[in-house]
Protein backbone atom coordinates (compact mmCIF):
# COMPACT_ATOMS: atom_id res chain seq x y z
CA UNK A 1 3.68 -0.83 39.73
CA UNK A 2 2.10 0.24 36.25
CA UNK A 3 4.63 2.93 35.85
CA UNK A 4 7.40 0.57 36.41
CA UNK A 5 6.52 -1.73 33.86
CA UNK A 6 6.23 0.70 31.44
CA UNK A 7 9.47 2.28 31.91
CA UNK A 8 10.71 -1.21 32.18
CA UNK A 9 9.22 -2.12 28.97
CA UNK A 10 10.33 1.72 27.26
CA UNK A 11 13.46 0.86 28.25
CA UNK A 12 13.90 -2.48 26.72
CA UNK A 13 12.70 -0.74 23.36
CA UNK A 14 15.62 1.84 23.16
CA UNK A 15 17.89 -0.55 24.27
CA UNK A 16 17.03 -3.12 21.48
CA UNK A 17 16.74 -0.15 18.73
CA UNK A 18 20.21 1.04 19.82
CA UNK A 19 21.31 -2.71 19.11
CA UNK A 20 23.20 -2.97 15.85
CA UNK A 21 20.71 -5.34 13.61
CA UNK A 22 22.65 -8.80 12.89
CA UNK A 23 24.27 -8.81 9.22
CA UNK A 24 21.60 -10.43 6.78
CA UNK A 25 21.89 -10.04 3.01
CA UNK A 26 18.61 -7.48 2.41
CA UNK A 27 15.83 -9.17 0.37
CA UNK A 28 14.99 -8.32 -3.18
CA UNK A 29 11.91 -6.73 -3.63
CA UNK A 30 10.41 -7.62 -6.89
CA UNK A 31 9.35 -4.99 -9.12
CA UNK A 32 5.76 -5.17 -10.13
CA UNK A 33 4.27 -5.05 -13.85
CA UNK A 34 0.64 -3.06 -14.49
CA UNK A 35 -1.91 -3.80 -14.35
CA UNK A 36 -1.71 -5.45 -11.19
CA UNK A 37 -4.26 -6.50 -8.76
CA UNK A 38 -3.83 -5.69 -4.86
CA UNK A 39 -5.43 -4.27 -1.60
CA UNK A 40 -5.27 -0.65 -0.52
CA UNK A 41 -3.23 -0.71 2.81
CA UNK A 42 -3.61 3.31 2.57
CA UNK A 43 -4.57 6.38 0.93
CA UNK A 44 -2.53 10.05 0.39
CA UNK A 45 -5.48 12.08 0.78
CA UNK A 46 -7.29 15.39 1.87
CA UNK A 47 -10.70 14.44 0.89
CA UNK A 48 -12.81 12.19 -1.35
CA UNK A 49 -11.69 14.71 -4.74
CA UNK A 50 -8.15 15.28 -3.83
CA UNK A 51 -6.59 11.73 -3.82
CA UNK A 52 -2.71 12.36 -4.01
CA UNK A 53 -1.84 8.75 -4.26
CA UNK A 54 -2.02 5.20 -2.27
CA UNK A 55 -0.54 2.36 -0.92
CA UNK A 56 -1.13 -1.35 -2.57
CA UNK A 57 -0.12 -4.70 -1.07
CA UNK A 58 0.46 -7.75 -3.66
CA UNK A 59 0.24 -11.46 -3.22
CA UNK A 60 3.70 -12.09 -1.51
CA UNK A 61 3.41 -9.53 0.66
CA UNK A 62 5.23 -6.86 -0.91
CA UNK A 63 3.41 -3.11 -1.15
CA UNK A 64 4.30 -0.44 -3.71
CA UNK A 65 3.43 2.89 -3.39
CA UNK A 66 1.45 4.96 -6.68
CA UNK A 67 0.96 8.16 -7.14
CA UNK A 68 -2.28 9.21 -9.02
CA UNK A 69 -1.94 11.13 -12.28
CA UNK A 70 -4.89 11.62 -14.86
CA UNK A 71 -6.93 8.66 -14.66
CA UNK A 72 -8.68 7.30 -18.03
CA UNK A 73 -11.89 6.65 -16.24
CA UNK A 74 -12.28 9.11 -13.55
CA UNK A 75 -16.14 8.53 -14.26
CA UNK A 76 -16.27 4.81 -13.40
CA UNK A 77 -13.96 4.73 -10.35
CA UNK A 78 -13.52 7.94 -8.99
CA UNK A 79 -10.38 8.29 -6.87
CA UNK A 80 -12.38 8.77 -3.85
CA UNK A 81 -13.42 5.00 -4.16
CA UNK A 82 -10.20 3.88 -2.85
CA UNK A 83 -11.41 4.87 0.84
CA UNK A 84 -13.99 2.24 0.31
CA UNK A 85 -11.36 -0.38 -0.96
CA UNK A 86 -9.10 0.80 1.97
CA UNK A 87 -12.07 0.05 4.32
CA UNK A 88 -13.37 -3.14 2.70
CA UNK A 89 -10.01 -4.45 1.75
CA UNK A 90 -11.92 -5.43 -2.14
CA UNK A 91 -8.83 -5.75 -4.61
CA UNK A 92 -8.67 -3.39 -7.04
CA UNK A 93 -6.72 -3.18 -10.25
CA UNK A 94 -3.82 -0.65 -11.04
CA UNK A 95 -2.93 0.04 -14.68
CA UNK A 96 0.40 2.65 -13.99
CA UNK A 97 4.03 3.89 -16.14
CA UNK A 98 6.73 4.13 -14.14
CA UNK A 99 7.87 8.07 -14.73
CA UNK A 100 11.00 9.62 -13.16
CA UNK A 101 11.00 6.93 -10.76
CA UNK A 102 7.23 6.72 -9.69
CA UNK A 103 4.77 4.64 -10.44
CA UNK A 104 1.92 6.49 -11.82
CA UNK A 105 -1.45 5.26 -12.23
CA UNK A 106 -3.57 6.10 -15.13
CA UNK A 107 -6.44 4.01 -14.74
CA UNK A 108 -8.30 2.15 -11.66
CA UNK A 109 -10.68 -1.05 -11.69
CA UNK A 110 -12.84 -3.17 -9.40
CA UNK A 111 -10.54 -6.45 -9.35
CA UNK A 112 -12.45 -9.59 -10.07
CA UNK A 113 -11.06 -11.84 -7.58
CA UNK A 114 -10.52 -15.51 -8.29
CA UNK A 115 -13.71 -18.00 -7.58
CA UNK A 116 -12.52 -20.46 -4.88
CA UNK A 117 -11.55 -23.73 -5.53
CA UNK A 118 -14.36 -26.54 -5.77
């Protein structure tokens, strides 16, 4: 009976990704200004000392992806920290130029959250 289900239930899946998706105008996705504060949903990585780049979500929702170039303050926040971000989900700060159509980050900060309100 398990194995029926779960061809029953494979089956609905490529049946509703076959479906054409109903016609909605796509939303905007807002382009973001550094610095800017977020959590690390993920890290491009081989190890703690070769950090290619990362993923960082926003308030709203949205997540933009950086690419690490040479950092300012590799000293201070070593690009290896980000795991710890990634696992703690402790906002960080992104300071970034856009160049050739990436968004490459230049310097990396502990981000102070906001107190709470009283």
């Amino acid at each position: 009976m398990t194995r029926a289900v779960l061809a029953l239930a494979a089956a609905a899946v490529l049946a509703c990704g076959c479906q054409p998706l109903p016609s909605s105008p796509p939303v905007p996705t807002p382009d973001v200004v550094s610095p800017v504060d977020g959590v690390v949903v993920s890290v491009d990585a081989s190890g703690l000392t070769d950090v290619r780049g990362f993923v960082l979500r926003v308030s709203g929702g949205f997540a933009f992806d950086f690419v690490l170039g040479p950092l300012e303050n590799p000293t201070r926040f070593p690009p290896g920290h980000l795991a710890e971000h990634l696992a703690t989900s402790q906002p960080v700060r992104v300071y970034f130029l856009v160049q050739g159509g990436e968004r490459v980050v230049y310097r990396l900060e502990d981000a102070v959250p906001s107190p709470a309100p009283s």
